[in-house]
Protein backbone atom coordinates (compact mmCIF):
# COMPACT_ATOMS: atom_id res chain seq x y z
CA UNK A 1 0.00 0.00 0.00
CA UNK A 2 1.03 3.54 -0.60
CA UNK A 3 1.77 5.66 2.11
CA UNK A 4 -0.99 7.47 3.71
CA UNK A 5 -1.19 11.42 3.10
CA UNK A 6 -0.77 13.20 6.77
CA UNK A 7 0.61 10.05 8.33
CA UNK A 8 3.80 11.57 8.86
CA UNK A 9 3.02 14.47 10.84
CA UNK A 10 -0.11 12.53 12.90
CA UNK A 11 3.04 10.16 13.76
CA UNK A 12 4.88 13.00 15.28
CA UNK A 13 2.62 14.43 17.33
CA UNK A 14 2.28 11.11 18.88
CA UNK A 15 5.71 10.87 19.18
CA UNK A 16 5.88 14.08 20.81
CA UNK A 17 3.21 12.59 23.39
CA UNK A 18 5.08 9.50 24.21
CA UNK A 19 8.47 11.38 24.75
CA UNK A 20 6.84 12.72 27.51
CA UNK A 21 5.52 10.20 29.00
CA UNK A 22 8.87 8.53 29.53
CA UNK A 23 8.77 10.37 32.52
CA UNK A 24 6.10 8.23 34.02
CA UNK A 25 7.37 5.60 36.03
CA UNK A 26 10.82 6.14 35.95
CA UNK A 27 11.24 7.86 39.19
CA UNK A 28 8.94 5.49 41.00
CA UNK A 29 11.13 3.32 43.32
CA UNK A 30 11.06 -0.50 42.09
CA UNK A 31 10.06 -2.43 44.90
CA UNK A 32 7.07 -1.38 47.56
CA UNK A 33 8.48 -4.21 50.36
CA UNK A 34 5.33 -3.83 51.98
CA UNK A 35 3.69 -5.79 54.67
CA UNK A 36 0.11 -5.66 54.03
CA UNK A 37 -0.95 -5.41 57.79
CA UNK A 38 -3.14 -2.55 57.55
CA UNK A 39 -6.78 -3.56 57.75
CA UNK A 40 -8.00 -1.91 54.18
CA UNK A 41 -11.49 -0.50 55.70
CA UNK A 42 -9.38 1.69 57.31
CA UNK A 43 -8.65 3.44 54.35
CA UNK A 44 -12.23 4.54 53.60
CA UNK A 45 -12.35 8.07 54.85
CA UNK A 46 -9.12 8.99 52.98
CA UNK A 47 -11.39 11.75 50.85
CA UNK A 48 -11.23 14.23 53.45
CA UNK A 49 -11.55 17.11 51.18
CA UNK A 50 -8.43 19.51 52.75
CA UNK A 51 -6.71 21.29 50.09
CA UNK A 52 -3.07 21.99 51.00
CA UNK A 53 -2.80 20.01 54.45
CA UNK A 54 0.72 19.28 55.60
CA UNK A 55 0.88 15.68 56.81
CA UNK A 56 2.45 14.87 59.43
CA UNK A 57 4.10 11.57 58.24
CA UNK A 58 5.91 12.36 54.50
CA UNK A 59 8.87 14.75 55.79
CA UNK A 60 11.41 13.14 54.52
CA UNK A 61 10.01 10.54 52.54
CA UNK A 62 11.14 10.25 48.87
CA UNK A 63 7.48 11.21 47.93
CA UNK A 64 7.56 14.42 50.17
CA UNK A 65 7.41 16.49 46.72
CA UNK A 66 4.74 14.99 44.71
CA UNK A 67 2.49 13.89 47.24
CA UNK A 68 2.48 18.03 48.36
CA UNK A 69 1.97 18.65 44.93
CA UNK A 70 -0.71 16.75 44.09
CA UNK A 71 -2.36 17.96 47.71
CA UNK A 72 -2.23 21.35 46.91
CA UNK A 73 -3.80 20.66 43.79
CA UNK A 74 -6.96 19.16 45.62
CA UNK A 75 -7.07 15.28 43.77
CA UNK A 76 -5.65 13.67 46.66
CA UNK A 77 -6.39 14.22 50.44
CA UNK A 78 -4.89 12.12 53.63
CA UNK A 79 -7.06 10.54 56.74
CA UNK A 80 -8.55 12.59 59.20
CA UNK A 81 -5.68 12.10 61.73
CA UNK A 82 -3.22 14.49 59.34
CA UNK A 83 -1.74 11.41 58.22
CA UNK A 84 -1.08 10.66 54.33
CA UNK A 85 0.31 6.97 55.11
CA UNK A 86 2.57 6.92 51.38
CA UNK A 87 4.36 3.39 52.10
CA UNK A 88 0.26 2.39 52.86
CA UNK A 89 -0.84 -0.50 50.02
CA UNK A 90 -2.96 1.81 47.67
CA UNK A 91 -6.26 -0.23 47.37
CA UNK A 92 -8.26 -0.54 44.10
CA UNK A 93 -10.70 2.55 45.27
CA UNK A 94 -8.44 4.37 46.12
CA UNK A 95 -5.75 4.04 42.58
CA UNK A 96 -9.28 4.42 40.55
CA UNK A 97 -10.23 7.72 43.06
CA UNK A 98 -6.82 9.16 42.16
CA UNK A 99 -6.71 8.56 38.85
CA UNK A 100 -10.12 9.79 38.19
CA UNK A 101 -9.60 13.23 40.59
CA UNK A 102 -5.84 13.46 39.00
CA UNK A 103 -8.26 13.48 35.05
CA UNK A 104 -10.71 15.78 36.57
CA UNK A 105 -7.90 18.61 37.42
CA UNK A 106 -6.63 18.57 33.84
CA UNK A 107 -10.23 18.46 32.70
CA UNK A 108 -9.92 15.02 31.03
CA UNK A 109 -12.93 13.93 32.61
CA UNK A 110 -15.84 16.18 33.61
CA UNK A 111 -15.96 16.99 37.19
CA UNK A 112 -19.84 15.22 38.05
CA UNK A 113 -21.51 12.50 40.55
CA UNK A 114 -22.92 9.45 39.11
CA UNK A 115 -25.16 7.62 41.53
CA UNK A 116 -23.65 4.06 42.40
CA UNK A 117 -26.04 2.19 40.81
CA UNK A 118 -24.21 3.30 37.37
CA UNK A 119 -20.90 0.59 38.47
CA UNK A 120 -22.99 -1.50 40.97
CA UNK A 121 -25.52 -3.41 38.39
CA UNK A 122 -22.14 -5.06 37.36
CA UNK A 123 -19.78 -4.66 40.70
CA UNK A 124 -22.47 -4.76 43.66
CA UNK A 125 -20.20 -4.83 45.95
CA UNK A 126 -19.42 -1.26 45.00
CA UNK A 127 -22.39 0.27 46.14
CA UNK A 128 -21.82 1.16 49.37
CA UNK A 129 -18.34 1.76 49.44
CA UNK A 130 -17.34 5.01 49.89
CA UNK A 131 -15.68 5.57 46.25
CA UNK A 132 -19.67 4.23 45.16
CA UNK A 133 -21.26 6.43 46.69
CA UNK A 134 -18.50 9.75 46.37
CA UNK A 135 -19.14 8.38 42.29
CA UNK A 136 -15.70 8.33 41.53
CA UNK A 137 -15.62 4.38 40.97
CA UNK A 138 -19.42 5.16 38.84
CA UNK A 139 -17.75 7.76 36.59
CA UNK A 140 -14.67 5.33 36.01
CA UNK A 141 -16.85 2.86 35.01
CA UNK A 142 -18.95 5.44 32.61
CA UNK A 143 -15.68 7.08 31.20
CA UNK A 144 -14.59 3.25 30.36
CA UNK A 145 -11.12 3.30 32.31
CA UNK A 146 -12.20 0.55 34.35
CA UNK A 147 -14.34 -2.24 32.54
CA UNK A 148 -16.11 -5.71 33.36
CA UNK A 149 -12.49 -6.92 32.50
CA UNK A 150 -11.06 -5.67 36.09
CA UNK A 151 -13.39 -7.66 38.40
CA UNK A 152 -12.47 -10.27 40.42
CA UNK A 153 -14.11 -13.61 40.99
CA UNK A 154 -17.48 -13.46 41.56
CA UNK A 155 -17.90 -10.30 39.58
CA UNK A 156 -16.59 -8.58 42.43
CA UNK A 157 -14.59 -5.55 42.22
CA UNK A 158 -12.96 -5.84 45.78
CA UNK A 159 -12.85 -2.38 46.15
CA UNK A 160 -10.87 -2.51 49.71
CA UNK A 161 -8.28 -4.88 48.01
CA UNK A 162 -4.68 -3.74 47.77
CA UNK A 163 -3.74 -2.63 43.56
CA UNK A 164 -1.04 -4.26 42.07
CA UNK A 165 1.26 -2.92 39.74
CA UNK A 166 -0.31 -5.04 36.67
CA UNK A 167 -3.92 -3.31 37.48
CA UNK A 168 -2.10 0.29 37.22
CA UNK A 169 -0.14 -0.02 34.49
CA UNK A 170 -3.86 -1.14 33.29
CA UNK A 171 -5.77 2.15 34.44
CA UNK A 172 -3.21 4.41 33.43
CA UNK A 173 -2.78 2.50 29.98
CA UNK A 174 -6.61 3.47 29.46
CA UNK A 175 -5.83 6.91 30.20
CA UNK A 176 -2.83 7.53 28.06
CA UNK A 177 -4.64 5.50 25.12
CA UNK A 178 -8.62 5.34 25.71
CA UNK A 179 -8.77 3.70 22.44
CA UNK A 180 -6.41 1.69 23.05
CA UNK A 181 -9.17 -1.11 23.96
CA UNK A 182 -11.02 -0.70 20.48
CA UNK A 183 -7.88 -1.47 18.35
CA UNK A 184 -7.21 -4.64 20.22
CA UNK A 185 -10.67 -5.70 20.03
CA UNK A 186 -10.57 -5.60 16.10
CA UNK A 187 -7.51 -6.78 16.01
CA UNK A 188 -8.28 -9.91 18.20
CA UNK A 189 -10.79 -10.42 15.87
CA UNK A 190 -9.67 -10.12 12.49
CA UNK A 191 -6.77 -12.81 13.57
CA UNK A 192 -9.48 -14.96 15.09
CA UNK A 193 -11.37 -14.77 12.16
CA UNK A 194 -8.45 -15.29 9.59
CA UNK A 195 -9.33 -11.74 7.76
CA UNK A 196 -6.69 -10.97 5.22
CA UNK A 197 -2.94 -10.15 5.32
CA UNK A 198 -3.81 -6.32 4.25
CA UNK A 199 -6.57 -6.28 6.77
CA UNK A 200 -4.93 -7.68 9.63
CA UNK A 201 -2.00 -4.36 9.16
CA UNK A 202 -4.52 -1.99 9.21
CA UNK A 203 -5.39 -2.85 12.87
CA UNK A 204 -1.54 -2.62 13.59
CA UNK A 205 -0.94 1.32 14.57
CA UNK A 206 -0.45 2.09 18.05
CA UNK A 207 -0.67 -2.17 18.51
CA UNK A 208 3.03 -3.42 16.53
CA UNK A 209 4.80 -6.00 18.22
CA UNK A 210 7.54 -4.70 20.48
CA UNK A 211 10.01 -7.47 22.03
CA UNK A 212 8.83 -8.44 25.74
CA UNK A 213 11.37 -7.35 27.29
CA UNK A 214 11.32 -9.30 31.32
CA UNK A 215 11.42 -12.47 32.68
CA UNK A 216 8.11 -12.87 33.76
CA UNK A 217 4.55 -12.59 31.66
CA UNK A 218 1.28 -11.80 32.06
CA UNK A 219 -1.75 -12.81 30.92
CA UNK A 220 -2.73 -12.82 27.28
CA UNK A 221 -5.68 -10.39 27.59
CA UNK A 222 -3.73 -7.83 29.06
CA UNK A 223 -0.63 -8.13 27.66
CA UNK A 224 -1.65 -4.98 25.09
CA UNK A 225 -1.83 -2.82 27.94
CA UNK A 226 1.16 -3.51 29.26
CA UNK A 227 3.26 -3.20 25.86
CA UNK A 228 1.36 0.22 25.60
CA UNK A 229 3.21 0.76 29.15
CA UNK A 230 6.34 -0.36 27.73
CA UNK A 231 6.04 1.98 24.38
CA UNK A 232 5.11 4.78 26.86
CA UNK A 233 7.62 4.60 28.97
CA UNK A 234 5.16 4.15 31.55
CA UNK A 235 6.98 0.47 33.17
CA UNK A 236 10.90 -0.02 33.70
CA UNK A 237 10.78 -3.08 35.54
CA UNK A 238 12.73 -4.47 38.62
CA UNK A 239 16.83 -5.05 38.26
CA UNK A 240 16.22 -8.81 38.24
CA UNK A 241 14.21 -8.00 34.56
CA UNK A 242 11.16 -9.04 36.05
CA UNK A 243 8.04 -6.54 35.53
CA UNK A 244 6.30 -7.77 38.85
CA UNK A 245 2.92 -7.59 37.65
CA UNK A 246 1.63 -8.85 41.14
CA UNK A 247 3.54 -6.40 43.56
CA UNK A 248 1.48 -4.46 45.11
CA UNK A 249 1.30 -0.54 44.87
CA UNK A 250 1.93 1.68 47.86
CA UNK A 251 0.43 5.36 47.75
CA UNK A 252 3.16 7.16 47.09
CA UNK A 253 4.14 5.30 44.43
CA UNK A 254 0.47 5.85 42.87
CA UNK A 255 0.52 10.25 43.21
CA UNK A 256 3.84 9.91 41.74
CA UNK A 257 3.10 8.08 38.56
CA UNK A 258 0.16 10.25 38.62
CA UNK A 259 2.01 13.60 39.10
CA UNK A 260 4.57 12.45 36.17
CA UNK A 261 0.95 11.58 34.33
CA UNK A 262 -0.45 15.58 34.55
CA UNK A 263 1.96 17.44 31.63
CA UNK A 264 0.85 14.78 28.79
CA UNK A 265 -2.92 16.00 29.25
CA UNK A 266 -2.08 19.86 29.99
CA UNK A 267 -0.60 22.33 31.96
CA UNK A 268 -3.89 22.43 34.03
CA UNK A 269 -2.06 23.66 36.79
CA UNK A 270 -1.04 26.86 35.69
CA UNK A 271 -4.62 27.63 34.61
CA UNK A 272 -4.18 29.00 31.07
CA UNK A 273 -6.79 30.58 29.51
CA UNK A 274 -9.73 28.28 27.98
CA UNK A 275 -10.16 28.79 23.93
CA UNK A 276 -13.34 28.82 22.44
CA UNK A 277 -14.44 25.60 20.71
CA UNK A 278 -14.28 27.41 16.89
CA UNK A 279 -14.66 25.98 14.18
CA UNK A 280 -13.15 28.00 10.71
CA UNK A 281 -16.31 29.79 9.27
CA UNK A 282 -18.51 28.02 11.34
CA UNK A 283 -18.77 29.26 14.52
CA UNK A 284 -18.51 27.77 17.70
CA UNK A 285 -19.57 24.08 18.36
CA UNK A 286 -22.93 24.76 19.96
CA UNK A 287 -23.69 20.68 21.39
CA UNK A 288 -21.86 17.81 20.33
CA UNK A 289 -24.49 14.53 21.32
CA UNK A 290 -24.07 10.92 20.44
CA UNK A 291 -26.99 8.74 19.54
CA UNK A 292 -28.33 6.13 21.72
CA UNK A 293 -30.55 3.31 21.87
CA UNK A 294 -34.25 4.21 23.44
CA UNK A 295 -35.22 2.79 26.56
CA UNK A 296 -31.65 1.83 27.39
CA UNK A 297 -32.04 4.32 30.63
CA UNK A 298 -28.22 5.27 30.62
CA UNK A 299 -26.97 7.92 27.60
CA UNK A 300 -24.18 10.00 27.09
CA UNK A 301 -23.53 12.79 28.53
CA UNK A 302 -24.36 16.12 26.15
CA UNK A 303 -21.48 18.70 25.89
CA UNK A 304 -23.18 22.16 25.64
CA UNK A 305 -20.50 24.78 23.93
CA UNK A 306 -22.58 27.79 25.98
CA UNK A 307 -21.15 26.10 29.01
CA UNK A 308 -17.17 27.16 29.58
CA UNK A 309 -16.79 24.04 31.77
CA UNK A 310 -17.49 21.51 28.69
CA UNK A 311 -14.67 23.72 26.41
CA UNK A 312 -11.65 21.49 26.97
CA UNK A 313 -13.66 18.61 25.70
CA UNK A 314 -15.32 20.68 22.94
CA UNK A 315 -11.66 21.91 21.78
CA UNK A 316 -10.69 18.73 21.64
CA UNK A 317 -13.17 17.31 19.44
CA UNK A 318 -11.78 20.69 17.09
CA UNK A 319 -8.63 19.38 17.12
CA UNK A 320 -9.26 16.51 16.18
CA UNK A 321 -11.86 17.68 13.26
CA UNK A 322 -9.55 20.02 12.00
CA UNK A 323 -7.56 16.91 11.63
CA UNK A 324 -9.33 14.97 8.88
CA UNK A 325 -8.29 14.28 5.36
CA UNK A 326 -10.26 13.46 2.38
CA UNK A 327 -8.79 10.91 -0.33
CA UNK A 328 -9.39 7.33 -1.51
CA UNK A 329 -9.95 4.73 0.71
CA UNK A 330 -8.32 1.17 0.63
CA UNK A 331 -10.30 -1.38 -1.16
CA UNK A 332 -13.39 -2.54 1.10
CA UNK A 333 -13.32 0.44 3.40
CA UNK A 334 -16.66 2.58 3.31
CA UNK A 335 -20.08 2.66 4.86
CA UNK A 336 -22.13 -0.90 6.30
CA UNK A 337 -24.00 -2.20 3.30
CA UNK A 338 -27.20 -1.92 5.14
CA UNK A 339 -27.55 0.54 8.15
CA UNK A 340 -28.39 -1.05 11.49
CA UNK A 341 -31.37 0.01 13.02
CA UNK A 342 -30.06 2.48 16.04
CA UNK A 343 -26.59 3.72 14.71
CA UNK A 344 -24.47 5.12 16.98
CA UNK A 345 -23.49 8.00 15.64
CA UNK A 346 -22.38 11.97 16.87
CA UNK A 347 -23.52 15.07 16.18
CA UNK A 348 -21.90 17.99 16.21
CA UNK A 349 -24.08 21.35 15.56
CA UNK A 350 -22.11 24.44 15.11
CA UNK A 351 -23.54 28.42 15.90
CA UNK A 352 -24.11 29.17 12.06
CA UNK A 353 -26.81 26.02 12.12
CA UNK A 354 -24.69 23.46 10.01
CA UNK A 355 -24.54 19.99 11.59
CA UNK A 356 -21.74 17.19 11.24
CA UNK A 357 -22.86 13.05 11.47
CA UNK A 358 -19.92 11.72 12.56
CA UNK A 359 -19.44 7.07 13.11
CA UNK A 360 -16.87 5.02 12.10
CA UNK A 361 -16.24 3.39 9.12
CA UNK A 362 -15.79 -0.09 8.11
CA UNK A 363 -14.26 -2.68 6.60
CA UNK A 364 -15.83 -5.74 4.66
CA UNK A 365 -14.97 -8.43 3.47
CA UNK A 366 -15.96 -12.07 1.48
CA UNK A 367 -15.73 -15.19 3.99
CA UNK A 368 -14.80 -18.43 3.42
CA UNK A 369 -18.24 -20.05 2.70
CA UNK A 370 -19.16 -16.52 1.01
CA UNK A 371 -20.68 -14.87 3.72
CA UNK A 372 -19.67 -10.97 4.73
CA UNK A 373 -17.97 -9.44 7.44
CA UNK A 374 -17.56 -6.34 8.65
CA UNK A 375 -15.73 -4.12 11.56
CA UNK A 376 -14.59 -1.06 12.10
CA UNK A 377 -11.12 0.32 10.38
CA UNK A 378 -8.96 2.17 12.36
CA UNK A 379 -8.20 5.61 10.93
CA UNK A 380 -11.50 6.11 8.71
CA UNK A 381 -14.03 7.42 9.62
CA UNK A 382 -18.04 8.64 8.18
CA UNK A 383 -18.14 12.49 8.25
CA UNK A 384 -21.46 13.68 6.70
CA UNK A 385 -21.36 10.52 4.30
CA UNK A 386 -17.89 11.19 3.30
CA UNK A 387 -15.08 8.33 3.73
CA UNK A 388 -12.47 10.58 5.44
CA UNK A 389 -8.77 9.71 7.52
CA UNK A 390 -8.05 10.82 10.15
CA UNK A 391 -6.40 9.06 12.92
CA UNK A 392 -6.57 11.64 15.81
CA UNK A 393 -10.43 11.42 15.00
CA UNK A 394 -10.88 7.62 14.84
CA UNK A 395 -9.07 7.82 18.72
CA UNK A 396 -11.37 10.27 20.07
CA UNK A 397 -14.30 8.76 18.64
CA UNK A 398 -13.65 5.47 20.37
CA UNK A 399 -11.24 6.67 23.30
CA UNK A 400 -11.38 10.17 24.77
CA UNK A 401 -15.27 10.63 23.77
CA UNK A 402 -15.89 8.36 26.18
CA UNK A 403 -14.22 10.20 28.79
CA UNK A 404 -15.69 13.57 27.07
CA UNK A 405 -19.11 11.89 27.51
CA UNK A 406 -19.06 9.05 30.22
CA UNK A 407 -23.33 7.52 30.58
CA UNK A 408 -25.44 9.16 32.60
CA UNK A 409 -28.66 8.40 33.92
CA UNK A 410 -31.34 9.22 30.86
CA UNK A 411 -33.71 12.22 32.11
CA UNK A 412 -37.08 10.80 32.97
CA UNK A 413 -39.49 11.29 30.13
């Protein structure tokens, strides 16, 4: 195949990303050597809500820094006693609580309750723990960085259980790359399925093999979020080469992958000023909605462009608009032959009244016994019936959209 138009530069901005997010895990000490004595209920009135308390156990400690930092930024908080307790096992709640406060502060995920009900119909045991009902575990669940994949036998989420290091590299994974879980998907299944050589390499950006590099493994699938860690620069292993998938994650270890985490969304901290969500002579984005099965009694969240709290999302659907490219195609790639019933789809209305239709597109192919099959192709995409590339597109569409616009309880009609 010929090489794509745009590639190039699309390729360097995410090169650009990645180079700093070598920083990640880096600085993070190796090994927690951790006794896991503490009883984990303990830990559920960490959410205290102070905003620059100085605790009275981390002078000293090689966290000291980032564990201020991320205080006096207001996504993490200590116990009640004025302890923070950083060499503490960092349960499940709690790495989810962080990562989802840490989003909120650079405005990667909007800053709203979800009742517990939202996580519980799949993790009851969620619904009266304290992250459940704060809605920080509900809103993770929503914004899809923690999935029906993470629970524990007996579709339990064990929300007072200590993380380990396998389940963060996980969560953060889905943060760095929140499509990363739709490429694998088609990918798994074009391989399952036996698809073609040229269809099997078009799944391949953002997923090529990269040499596993340590002694131990993990499981198969989660092994693509972990080789997204390694390609991020997010894991570096122990000195006997072993990644240590099981070791368990101490709280200072989690605010400072997390503080390492904030410059690849923004520079949130410094508060820059907020641009309006423009669109070249069309205006401003006025409501970007997806579409979404009646009766299902959960929908997407609405972004409304007259509210300034929804612009960060808003500008980053422009970017990635502003992004798109229109030439031919590879063979097979275009619209489903027939369209289903309730398409998911978005639309985007902009202040001079013109509307975009944005869903994926797909490709299709002949089976074996003559049949056809279809998925989604990574990089195309359906823009007001137009075949159109664009990778930054196809990744919000089926990553950071769902962050943009986590499910929300329908309104009662």
């Amino acid at each position: 195949m010929s090489q794509v138009p745009g590639f190039i530069g699309w390729a360097c901005k995410l090169a650009i990303t990645l180079l700093f997010s070598l920083i990640l895990w880096t600085q993070v000490p190796l090994s927690t050597g951790q006794a896991l004595g503490q009883n984990p209920g303990d830990q559920r009135s960490n959410e205290t809500g102070n905003s620059a308390p100085a605790f009275t156990d981390i002078q000293g400690h090689w966290a000291e820094t980032v564990i201020q930092e991320a205080a006096s930024v207001g996504y993490v908080h200590g116990y009640p006693d004025g302890t923070f307790r950083p060499d503490n096992p960092v349960t499940r709640a709690e790495a989810v609580t962080f990562i989802v406060k840490a989003l909120q502060r650079v405005q990667y995920l909007p800053d709203i309750n979800l009742p517990p009900d939202m996580m519980a119909e799949y993790f009851p045991d969620t619904r009266d723990h304290w992250a459940g009902q704060k809605g920080s575990l509900p809103l993770a669940f929503s914004a899809s960085l923690v999935t029906t994949e993470d629970a524990r036998a007996g579709n339990r989420f064990e929300p007072d259980a200590p993380a380990t290091r396998l389940e963060a590299v996980i969560w953060l994974a889905r943060a760095v790359n929140p499509a990363l879980e739709a490429r694998r998907r088609i990918k798994e299944e074009r391989q399952r399925e036996g698809w073609s050589a040229e269809a099997q390499a078009a799944v391949l950006t953002g997923l090529e093999n990269i040499r596993w590099p340590f002694r131990d493994t993990v499981a198969e699938k989660v092994r693509s979020y972990v080789m997204q860690g390694i390609k991020s620069g997010l894991i570096s292993g122990f000195p006997d080469g072993r990644f240590g998938g099981n070791e368990i994650v101490t709280r200072g270890q989690m605010v400072a992958m997390l503080q390492r985490l904030q410059p690849i969304a923004s520079l949130s901290t410094q508060h820059p000023e907020i641009n309006e969500p423009v669109m070249p002579e069309r205006g401003r984005i006025m409501e970007a909605r997806q579409s979404w099965p009646p009766a299902a009694g959960k929908s997407p969240r609405i972004l409304n462009g007259d509210n300034k709290e929804d612009w960060p999302a808003l500008n980053r659907l422009v970017m990635a608009l502003r992004s798109v490219e229109k030439f031919e195609p590879p063979s097979g790639v275009g619209d489903l032959p027939v369209a289903p019933p309730h398409r998911e789809m978005l639309y985007i209305r902009f202040a001079d009244g013109s509307e975009d239709i944005l869903y994926p597109a797909v490709r299709c192919e002949t089976t074996p016994t003559g049949g056809r099959r279809c998925t989604p192709e990574p990089d195309w995409m359906i823009l007001n019936s137009q075949v159109v590339h664009s990778p930054l597109l196809w990744d919000y569409y089926h990553g950071q959209m769902k962050m943009d616009m986590p499910l929300v309880l329908s309104p009662a009609t």
